[in-house]
Protein backbone atom coordinates (compact mmCIF):
# COMPACT_ATOMS: atom_id res chain seq x y z
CA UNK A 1 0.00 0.00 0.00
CA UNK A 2 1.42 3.66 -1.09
CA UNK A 3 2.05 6.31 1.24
CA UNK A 4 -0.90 8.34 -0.46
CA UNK A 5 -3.40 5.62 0.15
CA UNK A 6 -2.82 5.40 4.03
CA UNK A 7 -2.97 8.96 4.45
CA UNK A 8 -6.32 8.07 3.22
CA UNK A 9 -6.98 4.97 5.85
CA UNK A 10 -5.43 7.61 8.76
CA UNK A 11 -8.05 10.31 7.95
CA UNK A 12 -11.06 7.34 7.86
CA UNK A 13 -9.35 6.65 11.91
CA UNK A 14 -9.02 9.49 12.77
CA UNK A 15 -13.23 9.89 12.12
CA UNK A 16 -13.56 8.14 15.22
CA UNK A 17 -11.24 10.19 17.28
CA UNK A 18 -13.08 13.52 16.04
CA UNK A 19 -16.16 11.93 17.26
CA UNK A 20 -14.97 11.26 20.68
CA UNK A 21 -13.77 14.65 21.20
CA UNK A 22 -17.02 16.07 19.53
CA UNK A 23 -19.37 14.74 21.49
CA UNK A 24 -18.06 13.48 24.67
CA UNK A 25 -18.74 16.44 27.13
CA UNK A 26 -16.92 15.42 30.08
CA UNK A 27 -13.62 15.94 28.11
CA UNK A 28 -11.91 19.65 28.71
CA UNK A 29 -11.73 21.76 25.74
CA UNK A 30 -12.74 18.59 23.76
CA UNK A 31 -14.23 20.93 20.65
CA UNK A 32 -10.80 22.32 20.44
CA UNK A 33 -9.48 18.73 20.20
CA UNK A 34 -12.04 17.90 17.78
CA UNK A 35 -11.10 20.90 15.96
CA UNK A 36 -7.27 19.90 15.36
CA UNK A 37 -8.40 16.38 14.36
CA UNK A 38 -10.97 17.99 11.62
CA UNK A 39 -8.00 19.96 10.08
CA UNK A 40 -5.71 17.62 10.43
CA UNK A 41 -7.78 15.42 8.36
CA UNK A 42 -8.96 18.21 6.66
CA UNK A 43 -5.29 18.72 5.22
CA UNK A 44 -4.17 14.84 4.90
CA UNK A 45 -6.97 15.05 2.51
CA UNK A 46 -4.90 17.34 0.42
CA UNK A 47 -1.63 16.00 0.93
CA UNK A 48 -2.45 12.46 -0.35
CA UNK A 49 -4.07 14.12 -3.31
CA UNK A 50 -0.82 15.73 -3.74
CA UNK A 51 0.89 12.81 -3.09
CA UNK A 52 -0.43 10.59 -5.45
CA UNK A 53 -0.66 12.73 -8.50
CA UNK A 54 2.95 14.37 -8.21
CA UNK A 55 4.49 10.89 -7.84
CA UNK A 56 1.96 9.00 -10.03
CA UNK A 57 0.79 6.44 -7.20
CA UNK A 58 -2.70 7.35 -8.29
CA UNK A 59 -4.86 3.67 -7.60
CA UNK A 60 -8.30 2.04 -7.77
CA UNK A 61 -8.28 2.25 -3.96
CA UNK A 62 -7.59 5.62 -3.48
CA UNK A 63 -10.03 6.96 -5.95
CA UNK A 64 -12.42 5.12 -4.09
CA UNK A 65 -11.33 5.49 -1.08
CA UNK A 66 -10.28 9.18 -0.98
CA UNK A 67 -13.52 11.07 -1.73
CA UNK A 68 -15.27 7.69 0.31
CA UNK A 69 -13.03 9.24 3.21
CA UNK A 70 -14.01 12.91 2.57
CA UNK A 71 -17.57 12.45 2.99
CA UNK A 72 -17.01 10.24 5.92
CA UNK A 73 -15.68 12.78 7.89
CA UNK A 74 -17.89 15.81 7.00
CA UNK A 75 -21.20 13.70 7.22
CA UNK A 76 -19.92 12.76 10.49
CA UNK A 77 -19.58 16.05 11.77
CA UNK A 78 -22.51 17.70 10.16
CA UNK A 79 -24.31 14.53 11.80
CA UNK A 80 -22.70 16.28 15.21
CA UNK A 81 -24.08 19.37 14.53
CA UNK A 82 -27.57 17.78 14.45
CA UNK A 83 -26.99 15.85 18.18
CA UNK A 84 -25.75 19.45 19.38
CA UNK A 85 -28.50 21.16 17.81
CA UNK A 86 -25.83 23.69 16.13
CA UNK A 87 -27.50 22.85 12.57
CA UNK A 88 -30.85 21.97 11.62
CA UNK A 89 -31.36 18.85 10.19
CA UNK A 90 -33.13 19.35 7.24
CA UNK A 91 -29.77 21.13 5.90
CA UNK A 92 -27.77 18.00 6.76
CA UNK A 93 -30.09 16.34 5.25
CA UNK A 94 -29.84 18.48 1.81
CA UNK A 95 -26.09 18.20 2.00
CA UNK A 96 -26.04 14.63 2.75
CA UNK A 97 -28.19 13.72 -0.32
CA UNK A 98 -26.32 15.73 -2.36
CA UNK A 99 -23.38 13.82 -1.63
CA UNK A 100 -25.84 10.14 -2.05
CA UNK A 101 -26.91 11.62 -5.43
CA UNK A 102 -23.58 12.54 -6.37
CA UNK A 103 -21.78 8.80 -5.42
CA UNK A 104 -24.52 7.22 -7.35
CA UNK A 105 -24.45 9.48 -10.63
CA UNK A 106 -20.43 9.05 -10.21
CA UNK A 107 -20.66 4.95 -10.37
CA UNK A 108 -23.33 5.57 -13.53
CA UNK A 109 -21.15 7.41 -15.23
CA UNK A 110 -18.18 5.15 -14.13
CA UNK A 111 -20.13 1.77 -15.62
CA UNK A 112 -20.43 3.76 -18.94
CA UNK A 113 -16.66 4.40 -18.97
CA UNK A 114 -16.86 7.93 -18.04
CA UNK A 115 -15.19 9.85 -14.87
CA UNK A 116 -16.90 12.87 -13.44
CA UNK A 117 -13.86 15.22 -12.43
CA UNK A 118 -15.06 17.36 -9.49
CA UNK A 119 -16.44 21.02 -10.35
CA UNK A 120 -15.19 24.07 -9.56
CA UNK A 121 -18.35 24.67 -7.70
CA UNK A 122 -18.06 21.38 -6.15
CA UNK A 123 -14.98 22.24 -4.69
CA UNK A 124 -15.63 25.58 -3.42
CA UNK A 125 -18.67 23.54 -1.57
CA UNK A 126 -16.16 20.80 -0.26
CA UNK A 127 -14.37 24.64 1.18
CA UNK A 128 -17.35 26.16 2.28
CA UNK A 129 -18.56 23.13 4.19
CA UNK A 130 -15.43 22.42 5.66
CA UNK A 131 -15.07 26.37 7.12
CA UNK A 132 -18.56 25.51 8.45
CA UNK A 133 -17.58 22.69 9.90
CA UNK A 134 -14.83 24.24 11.77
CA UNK A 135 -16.61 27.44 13.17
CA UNK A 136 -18.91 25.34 14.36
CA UNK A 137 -16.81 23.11 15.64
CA UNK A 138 -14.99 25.88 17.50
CA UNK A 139 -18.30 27.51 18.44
CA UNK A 140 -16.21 31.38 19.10
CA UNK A 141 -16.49 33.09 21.76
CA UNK A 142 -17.06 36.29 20.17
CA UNK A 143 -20.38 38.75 19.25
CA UNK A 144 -20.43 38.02 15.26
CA UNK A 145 -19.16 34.18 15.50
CA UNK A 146 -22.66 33.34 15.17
CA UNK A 147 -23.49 35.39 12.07
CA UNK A 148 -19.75 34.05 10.84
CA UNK A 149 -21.07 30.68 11.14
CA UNK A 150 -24.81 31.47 9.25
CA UNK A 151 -22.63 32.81 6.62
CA UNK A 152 -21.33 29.64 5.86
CA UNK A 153 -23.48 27.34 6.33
CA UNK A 154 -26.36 28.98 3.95
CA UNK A 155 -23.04 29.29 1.53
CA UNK A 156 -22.42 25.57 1.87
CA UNK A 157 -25.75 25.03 1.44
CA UNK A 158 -26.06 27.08 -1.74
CA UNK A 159 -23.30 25.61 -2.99
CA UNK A 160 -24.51 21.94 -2.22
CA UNK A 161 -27.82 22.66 -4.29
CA UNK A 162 -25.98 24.57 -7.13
CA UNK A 163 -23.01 21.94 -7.64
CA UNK A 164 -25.67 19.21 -7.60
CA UNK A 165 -27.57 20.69 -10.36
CA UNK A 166 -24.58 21.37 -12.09
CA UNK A 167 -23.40 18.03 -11.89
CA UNK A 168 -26.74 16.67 -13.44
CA UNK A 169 -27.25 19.00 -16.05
CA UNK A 170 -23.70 18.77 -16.83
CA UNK A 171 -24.02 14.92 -17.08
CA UNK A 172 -27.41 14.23 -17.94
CA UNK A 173 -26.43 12.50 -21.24
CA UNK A 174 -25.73 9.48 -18.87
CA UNK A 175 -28.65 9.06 -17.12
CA UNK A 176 -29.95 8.10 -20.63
CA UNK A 177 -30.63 4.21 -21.86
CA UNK A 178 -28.65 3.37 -23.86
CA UNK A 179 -29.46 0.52 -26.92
């Protein structure tokens, strides 16, 4: 197994640390632990990208893996968010079919012999959900943390719905039958 590929399997163990520290009350300053996992895994995320393209150890595994991983951890916290009643649910639940919709359009496309690169607008969401993720995480201390945090998730939540759409219009040659 490459180096690339268990940067991968670290951030899918480290999902279980983050959830200890998220919800686990009894543990000091355990958001701010939580918070350090996220990015950590958060950046692994982009180093094993890096990784594997600059050194060509791009594999089966870690293309499933990798955005398998991704999800993972940001379903996982957005699932926190619920249980801590910093997010409603019925965003989580947008976001979290978005990424359903997405996985199943992706293997679709992949049966037909075609790859569905990731969008610009895609990526900005992956951003925009992941900043979310850590204010909330973080929950600030200070008078406009709370707007901060409405800021981003209505923009990761725009961006969820647009990026979807995207991706099916985009794409929509492949939900055809083919003959």
């Amino acid at each position: 197994m490459n180096l690339p590929n268990k940067i991968t399997i670290f951030r899918v163990i480290m999902i279980p640390v983050f959830l200890v520290f998220m919800l686990v009350p009894e543990i000091p300053y355990g958001n701010y632990f939580a918070a350090i996992v996220f990015v950590v895994a958060c950046l692994s995320d982009a180093l094993d990208g890096y990784l594997a393209r600059k050194h060509n150890l791009v594999t089966n595994f870690g293309k499933f893996m990798d955005p398998l991983a991704d999800k993972l951890l940001v379903c996982s916290a957005l699932i926190c968010f619920v249980e801590l009643s910093y997010m409603p649910a019925w965003i989580v639940i947008i976001i979290i079919a978005r990424e359903f919709i997405i996985s199943g359009f992706r293997l679709i496309a992949s049966d037909n012999g075609v790859v569905i690169a990731a969008s610009y607008c895609g990526k900005f969401k992956t951003i925009a959900q992941m900043i979310a993720c850590i204010l909330l995480i973080v929950q600030l201390p200070f008078s406009f943390a709370d707007v901060l945090e409405q800021i981003f998730i209505w923009l990761a939540l725009l961006l969820t719905v647009v990026s979807l759409c995207e991706y099916i219009w985009k794409n929509r040659n492949i939900l055809k039958e083919t003959k």
